[in-house]
C-alpha atoms as a PDB file:
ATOM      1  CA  UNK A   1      27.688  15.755   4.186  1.00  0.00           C
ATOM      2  CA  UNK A   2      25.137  17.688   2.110  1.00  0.00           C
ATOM      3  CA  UNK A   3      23.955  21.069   3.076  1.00  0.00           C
ATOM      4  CA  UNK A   4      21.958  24.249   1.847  1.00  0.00           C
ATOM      5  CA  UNK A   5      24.643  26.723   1.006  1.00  0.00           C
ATOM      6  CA  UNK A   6      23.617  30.410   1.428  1.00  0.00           C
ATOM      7  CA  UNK A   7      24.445  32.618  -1.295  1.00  0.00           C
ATOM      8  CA  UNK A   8      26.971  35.297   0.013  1.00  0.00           C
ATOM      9  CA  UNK A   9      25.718  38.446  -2.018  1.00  0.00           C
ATOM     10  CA  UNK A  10      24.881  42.098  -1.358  1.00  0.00           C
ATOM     11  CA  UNK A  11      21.058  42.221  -2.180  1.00  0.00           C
ATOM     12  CA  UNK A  12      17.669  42.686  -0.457  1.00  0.00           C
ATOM     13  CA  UNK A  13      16.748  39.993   1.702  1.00  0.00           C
ATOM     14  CA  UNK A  14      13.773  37.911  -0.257  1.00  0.00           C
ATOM     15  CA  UNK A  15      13.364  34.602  -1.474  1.00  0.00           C
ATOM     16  CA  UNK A  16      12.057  33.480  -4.377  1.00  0.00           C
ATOM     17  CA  UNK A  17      11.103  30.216  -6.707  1.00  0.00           C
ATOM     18  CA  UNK A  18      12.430  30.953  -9.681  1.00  0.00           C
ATOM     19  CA  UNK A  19      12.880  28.946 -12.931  1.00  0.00           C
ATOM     20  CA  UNK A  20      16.501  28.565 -14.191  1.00  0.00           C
ATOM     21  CA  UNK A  21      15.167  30.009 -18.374  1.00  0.00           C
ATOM     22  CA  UNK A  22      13.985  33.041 -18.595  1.00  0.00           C
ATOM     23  CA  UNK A  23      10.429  33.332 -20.161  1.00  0.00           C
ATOM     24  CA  UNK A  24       7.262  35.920 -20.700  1.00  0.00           C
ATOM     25  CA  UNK A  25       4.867  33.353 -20.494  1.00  0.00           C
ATOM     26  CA  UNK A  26       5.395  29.867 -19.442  1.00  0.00           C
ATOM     27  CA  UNK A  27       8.490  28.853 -18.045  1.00  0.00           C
ATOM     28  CA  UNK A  28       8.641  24.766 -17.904  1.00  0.00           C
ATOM     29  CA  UNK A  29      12.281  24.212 -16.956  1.00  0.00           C
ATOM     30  CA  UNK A  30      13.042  22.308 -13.876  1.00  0.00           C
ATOM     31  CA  UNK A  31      12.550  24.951 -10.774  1.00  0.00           C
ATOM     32  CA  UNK A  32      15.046  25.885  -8.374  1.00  0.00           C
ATOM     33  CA  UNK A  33      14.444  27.851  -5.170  1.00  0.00           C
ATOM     34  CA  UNK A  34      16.809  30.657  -4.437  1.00  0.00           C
ATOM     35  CA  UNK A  35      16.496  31.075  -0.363  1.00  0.00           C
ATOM     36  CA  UNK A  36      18.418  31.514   2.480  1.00  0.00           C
ATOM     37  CA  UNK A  37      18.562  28.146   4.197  1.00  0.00           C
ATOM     38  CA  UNK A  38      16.182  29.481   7.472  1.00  0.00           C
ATOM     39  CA  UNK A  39      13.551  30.812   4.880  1.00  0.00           C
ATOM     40  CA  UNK A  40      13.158  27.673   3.531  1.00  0.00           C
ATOM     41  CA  UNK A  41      10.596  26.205   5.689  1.00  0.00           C
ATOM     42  CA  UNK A  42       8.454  29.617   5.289  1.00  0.00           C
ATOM     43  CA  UNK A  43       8.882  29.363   1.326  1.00  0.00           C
ATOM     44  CA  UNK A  44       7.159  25.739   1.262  1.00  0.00           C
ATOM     45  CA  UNK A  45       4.591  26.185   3.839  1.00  0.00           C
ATOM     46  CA  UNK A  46       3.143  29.502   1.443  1.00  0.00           C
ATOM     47  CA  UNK A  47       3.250  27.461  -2.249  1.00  0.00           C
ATOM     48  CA  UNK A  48       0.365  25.483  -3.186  1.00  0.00           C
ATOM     49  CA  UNK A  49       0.231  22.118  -3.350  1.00  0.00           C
ATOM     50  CA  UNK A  50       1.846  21.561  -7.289  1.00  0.00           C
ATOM     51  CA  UNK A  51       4.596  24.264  -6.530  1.00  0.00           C
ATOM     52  CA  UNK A  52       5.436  22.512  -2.885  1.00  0.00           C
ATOM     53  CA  UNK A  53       5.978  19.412  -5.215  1.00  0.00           C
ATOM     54  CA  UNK A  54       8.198  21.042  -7.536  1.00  0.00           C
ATOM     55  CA  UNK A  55      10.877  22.505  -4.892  1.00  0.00           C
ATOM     56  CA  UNK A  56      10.778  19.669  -2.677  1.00  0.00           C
ATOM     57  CA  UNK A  57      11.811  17.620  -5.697  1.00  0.00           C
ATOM     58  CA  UNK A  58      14.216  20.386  -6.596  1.00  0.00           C
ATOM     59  CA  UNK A  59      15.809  20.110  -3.137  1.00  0.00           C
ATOM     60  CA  UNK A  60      15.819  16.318  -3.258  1.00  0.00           C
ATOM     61  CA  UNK A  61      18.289  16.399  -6.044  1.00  0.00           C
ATOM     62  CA  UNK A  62      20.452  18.767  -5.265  1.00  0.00           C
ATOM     63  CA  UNK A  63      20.550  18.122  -1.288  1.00  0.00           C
ATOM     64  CA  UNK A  64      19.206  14.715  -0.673  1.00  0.00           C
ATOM     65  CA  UNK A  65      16.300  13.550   1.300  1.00  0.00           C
ATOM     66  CA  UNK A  66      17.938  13.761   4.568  1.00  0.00           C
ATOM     67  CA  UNK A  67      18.191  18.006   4.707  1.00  0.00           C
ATOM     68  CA  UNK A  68      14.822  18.197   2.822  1.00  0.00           C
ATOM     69  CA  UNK A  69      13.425  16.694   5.554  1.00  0.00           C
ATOM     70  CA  UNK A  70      14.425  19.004   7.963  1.00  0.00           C
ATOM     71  CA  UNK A  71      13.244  21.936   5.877  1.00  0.00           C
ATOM     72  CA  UNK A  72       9.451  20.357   5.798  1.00  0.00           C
ATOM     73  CA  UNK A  73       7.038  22.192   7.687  1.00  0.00           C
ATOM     74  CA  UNK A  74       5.628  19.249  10.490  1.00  0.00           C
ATOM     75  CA  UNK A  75       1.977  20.091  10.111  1.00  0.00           C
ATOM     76  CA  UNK A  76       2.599  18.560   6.361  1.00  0.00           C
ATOM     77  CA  UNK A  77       2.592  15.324   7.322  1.00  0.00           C
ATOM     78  CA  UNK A  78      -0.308  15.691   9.094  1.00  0.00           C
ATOM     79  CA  UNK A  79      -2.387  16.930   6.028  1.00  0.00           C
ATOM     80  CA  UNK A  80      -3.017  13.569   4.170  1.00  0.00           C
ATOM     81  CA  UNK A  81      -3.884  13.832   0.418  1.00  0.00           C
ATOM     82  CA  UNK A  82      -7.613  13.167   0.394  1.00  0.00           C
ATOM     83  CA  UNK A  83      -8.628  11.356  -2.376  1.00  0.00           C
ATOM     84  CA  UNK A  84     -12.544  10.177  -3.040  1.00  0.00           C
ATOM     85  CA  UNK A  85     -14.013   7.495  -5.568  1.00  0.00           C
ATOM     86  CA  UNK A  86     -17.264   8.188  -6.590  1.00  0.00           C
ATOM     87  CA  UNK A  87     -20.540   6.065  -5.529  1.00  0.00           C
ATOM     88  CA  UNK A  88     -22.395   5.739  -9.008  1.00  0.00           C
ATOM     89  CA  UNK A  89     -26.089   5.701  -7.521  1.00  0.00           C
ATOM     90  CA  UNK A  90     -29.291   8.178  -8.328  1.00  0.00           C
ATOM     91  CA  UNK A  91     -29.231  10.877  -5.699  1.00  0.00           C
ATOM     92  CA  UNK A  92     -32.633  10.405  -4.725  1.00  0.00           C
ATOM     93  CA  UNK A  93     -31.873   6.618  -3.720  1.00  0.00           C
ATOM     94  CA  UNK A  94     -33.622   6.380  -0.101  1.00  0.00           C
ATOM     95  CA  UNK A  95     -32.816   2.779   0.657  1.00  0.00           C
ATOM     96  CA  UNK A  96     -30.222   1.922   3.038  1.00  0.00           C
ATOM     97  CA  UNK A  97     -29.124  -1.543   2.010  1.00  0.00           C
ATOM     98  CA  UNK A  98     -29.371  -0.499  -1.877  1.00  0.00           C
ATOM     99  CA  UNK A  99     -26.549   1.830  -0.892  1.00  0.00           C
ATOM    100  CA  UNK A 100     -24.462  -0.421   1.724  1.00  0.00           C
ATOM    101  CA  UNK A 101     -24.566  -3.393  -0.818  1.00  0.00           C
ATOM    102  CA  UNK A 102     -23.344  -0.937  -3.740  1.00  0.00           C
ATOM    103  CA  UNK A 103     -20.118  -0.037  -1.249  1.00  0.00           C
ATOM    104  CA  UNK A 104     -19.414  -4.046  -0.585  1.00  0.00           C
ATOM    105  CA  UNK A 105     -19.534  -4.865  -4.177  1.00  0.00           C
ATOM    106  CA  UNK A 106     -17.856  -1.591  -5.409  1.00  0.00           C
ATOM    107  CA  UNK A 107     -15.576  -0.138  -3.104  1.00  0.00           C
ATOM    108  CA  UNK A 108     -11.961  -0.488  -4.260  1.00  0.00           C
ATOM    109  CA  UNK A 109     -10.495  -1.817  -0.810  1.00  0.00           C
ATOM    110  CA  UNK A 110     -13.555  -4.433   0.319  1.00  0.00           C
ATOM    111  CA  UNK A 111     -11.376  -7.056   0.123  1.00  0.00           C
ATOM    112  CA  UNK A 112      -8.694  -5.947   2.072  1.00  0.00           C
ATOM    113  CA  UNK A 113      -9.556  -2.255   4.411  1.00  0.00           C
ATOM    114  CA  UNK A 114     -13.360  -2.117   3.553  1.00  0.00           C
ATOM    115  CA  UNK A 115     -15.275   1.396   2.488  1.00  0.00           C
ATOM    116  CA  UNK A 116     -12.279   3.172   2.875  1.00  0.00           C
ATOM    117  CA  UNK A 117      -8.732   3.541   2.534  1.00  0.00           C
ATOM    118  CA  UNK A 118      -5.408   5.289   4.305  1.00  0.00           C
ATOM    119  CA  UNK A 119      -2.131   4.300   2.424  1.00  0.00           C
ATOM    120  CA  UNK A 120       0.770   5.279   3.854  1.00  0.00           C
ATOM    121  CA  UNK A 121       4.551   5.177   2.392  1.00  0.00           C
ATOM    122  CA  UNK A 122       7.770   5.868   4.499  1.00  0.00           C
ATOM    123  CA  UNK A 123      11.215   6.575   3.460  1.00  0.00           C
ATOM    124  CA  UNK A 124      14.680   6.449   4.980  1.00  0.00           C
ATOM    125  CA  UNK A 125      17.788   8.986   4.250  1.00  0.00           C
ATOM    126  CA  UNK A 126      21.695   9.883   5.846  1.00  0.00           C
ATOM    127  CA  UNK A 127      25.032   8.761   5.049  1.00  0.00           C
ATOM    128  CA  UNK A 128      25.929   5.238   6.387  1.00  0.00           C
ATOM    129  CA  UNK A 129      29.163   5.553   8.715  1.00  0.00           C
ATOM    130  CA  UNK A 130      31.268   2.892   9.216  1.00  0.00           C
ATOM    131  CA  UNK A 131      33.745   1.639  12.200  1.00  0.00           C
ATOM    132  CA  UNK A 132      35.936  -1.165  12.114  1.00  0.00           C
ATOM    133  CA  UNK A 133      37.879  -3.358  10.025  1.00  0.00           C
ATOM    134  CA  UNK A 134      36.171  -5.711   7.103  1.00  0.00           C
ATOM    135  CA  UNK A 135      35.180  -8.581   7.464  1.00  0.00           C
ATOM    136  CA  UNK A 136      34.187  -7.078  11.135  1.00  0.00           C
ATOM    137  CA  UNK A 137      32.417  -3.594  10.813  1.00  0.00           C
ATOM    138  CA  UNK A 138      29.828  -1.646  12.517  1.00  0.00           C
ATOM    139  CA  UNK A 139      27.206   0.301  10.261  1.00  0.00           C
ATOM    140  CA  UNK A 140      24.955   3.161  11.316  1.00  0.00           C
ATOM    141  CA  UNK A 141      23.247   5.825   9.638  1.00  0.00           C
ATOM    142  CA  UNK A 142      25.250   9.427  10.314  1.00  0.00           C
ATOM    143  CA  UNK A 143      22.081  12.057  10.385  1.00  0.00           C
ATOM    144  CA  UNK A 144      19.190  10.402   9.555  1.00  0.00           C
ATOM    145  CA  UNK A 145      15.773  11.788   8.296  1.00  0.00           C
ATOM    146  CA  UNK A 146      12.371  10.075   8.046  1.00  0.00           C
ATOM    147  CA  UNK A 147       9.431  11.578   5.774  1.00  0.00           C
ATOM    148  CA  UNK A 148       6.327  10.431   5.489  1.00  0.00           C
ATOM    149  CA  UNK A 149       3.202  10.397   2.818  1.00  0.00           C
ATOM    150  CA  UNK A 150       0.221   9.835   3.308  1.00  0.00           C
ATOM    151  CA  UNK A 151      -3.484   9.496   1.363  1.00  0.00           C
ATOM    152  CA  UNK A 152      -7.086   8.965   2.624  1.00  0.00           C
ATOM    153  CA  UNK A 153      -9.726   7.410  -0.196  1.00  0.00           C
ATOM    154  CA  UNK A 154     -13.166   8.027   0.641  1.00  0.00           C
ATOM    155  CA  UNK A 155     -16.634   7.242  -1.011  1.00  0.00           C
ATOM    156  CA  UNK A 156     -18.348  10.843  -2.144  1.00  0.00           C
ATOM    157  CA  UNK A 157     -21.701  11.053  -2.912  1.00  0.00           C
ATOM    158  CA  UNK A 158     -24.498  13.611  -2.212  1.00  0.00           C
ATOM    159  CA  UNK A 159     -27.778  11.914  -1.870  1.00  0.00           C
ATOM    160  CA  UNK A 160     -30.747  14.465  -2.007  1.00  0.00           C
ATOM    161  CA  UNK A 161     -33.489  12.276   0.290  1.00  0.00           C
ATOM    162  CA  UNK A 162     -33.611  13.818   3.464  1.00  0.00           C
ATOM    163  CA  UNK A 163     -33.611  10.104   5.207  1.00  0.00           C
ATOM    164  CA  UNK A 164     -30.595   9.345   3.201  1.00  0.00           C
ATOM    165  CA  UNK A 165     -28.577  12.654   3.516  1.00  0.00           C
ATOM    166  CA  UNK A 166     -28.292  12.418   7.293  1.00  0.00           C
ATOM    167  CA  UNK A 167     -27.759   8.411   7.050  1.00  0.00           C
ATOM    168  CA  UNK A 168     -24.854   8.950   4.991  1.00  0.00           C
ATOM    169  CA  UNK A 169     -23.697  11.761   6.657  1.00  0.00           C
ATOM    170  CA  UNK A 170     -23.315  10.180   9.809  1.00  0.00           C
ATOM    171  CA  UNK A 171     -21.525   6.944   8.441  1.00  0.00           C
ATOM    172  CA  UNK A 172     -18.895   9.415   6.619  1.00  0.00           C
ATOM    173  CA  UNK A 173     -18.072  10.945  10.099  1.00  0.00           C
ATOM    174  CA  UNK A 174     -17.532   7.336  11.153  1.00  0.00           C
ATOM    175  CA  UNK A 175     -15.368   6.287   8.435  1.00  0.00           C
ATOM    176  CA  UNK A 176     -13.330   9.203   8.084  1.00  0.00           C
ATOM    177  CA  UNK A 177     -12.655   9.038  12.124  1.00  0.00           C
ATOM    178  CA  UNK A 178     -11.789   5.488  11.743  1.00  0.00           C
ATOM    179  CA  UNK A 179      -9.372   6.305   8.592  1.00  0.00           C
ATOM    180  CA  UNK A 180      -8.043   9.061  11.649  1.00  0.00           C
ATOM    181  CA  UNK A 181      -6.997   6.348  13.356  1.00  0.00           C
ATOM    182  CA  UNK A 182      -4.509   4.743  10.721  1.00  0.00           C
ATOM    183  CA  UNK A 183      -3.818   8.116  10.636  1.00  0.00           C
ATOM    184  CA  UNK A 184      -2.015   8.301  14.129  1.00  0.00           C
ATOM    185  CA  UNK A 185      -0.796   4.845  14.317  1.00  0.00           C
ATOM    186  CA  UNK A 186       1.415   6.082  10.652  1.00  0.00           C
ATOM    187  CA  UNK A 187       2.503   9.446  12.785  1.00  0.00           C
ATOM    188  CA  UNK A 188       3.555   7.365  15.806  1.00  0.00           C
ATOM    189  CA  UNK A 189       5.431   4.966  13.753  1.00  0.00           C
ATOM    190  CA  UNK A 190       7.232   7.613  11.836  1.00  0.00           C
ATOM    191  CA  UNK A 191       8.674   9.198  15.283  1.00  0.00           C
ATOM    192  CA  UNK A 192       9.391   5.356  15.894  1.00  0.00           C
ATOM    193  CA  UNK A 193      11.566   4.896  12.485  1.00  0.00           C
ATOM    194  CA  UNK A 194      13.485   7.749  13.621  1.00  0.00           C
ATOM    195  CA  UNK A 195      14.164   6.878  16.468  1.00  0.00           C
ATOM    196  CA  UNK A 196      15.315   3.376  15.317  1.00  0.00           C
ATOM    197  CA  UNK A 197      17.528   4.807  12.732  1.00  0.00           C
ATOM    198  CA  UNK A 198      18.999   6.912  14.837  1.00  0.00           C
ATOM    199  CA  UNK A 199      20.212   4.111  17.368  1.00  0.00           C
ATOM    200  CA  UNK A 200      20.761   1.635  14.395  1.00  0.00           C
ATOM    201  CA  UNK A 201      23.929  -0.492  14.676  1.00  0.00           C
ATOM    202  CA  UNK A 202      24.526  -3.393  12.594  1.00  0.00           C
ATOM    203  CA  UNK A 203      27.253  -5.815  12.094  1.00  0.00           C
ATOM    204  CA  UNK A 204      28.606  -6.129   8.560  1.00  0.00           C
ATOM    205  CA  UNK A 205      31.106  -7.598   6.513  1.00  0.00           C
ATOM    206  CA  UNK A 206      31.566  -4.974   4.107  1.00  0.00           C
ATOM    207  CA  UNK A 207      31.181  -1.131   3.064  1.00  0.00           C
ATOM    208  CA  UNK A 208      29.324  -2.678  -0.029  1.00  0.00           C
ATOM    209  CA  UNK A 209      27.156  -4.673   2.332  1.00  0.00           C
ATOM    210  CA  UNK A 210      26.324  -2.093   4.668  1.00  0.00           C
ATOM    211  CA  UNK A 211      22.877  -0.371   2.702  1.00  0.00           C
ATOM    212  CA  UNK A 212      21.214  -3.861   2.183  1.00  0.00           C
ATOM    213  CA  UNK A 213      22.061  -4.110   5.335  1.00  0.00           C
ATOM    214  CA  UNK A 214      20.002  -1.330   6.766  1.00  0.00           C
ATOM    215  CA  UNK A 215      17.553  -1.414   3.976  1.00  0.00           C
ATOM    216  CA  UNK A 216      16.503  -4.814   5.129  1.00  0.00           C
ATOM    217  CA  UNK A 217      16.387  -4.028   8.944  1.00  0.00           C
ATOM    218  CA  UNK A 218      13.926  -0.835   7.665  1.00  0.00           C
ATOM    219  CA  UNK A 219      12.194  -3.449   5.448  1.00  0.00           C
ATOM    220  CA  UNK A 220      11.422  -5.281   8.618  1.00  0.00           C
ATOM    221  CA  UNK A 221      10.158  -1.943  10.291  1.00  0.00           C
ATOM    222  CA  UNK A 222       8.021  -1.230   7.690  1.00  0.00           C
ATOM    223  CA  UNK A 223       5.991  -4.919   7.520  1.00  0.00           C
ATOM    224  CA  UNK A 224       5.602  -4.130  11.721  1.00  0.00           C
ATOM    225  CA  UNK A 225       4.431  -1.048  11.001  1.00  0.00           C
ATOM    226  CA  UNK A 226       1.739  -2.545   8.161  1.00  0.00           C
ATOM    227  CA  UNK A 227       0.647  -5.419  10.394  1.00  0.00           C
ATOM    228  CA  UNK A 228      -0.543  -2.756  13.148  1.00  0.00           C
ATOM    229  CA  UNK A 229      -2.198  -1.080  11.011  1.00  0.00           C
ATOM    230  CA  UNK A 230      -3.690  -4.156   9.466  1.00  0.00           C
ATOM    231  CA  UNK A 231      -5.287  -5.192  12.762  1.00  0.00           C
ATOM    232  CA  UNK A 232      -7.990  -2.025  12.235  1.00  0.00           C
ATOM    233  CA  UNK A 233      -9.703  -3.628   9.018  1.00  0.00           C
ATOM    234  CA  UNK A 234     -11.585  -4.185   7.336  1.00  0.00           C
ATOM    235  CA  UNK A 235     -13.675  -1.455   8.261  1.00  0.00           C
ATOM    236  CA  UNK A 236     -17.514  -0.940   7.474  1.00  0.00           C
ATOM    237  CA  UNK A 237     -19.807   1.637   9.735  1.00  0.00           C
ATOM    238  CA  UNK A 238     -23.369   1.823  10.379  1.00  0.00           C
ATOM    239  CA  UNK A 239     -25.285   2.845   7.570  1.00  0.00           C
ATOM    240  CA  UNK A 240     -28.627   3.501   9.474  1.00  0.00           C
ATOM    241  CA  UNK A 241     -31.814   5.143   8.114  1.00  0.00           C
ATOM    242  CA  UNK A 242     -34.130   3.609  10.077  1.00  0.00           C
ATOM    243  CA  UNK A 243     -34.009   6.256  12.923  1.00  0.00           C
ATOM    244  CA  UNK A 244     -35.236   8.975  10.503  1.00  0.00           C
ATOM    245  CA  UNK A 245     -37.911   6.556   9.534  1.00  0.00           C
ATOM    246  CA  UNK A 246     -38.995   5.107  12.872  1.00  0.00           C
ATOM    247  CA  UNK A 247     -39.479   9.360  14.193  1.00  0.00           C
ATOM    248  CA  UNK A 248     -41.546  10.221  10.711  1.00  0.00           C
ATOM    249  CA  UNK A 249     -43.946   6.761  10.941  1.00  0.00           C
ATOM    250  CA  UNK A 250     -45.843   8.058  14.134  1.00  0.00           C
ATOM    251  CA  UNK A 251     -46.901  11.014  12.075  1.00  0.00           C
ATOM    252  CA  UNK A 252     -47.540   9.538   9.140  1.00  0.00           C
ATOM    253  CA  UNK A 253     -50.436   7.314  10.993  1.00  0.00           C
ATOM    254  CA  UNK A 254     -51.786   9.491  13.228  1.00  0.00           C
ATOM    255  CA  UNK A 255     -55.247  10.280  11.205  1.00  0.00           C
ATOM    256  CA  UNK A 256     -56.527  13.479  10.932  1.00  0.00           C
ATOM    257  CA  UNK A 257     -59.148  15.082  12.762  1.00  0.00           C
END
């Protein structure tokens, strides 16, 4: 089964990220983290976000996805990559239906979420175990690990009319609560996967048959997992700036003395 090793030598107790060349000013071979297995979890929770990518991947190679996964600090899951497309109006536009029939004819997911987007991509890992005699085995998965990605696309723009700035404001809130959502459902399901993986048991009639096996029951999984979070879009909120207007028209006809 793979495992982190520790490296049995007398020196000071650090870790470090080191690259495997030597180098005074950049070093572009393939990084490898030199840590004691428990510091792991401390090592990728303090790199930024391009470094974090280079040791998991470093880790992934050498110890498979399974172990990675339990080195992964939790709260990165819950940190979705938030991405943002950009809505190609003037600043100053004020009108409210200029703007919400830019989004339906622009935005990259109308046809399918609506304004915005949450994508979401799961993957499996652990040893398949075996019991039995072919053409009558059992298959399960010895130690399995889940992980989870995740990315949010949002509209950006930063209209200047007061009317507008607090219209669009608002309907960000909305969609970015509503993109929350898919959010949760994706966190739920990934405690589900586990959980199914874990208590996976399927009848085979071969060692060679056993990962199509399991990679078609997770398949499966996956599509339930998609149709919930299907049944949330498409998604469009309130684009309103009539309130703003309705409070500024009294004033604007009450004549002066």
């Amino acid at each position: 089964m793979p495992g982190v090793t520790e490296t049995r030598q007398r020196a000071p107790r650090h870790h470090q990220a080191n690259r495997t060349a030597d180098c005074e000013t950049d070093c572009r071979g393939p990084l490898r983290i030199l840590a004691r297995p428990p510091d792991i979890a401390e090592v990728l929770r303090s790199a930024d976000e391009a470094t974090r990518a280079d040791m998991v991947g470093d880790l992934q190679r050498r110890f498979g996805n399974a172990v990675v996964s339990r080195f992964l600090d939790p709260a990165l899951d819950r940190r979705p990559q938030l991405q943002r497309y950009a809505v190609n109006l003037p600043v100053g536009t004020a009108d409210c239906m200029v703007v919400v029939n830019w989004l339906n004819r622009h935005s990259p997911y109308i046809a399918t979420s609506g304004w915005a987007k949450t994508s979401v991509r799961f993957s499996w890992a652990g040893p398949l175990s075996f019991d039995g005699t072919a053409p009558d085995l059992t298959v399960t998965v010895s130690d399995p690990g889940v992980t989870m990605a995740k990315s949010v696309d949002m509209p950006t723009w930063n209209p200047t009319a007061p009317v507008m700035r607090a219209a669009w404001s608002s309907m960000t809130a909305t969609l970015r609560a509503h993109e929350t959502e898919h959010e949760v459902i994706a966190t739920t399901w990934k405690a589900t996967l586990l959980d199914r993986l874990t208590n996976l048991s399927l009848s085979v009639a071969s060692r060679t048959a056993g990962t199509a096996a399991v990679t078609a029951e997770w398949n499966s999984w996956i599509a339930e997992h998609q149709a919930e979070q299907d049944l949330k879009d498409p998604f469009t909120a309130m684009l309103d700036c009539s309130a703003a207007e309705t409070e500024s028209a009294p004033a604007e006809a009450t004549p002066a003395e």
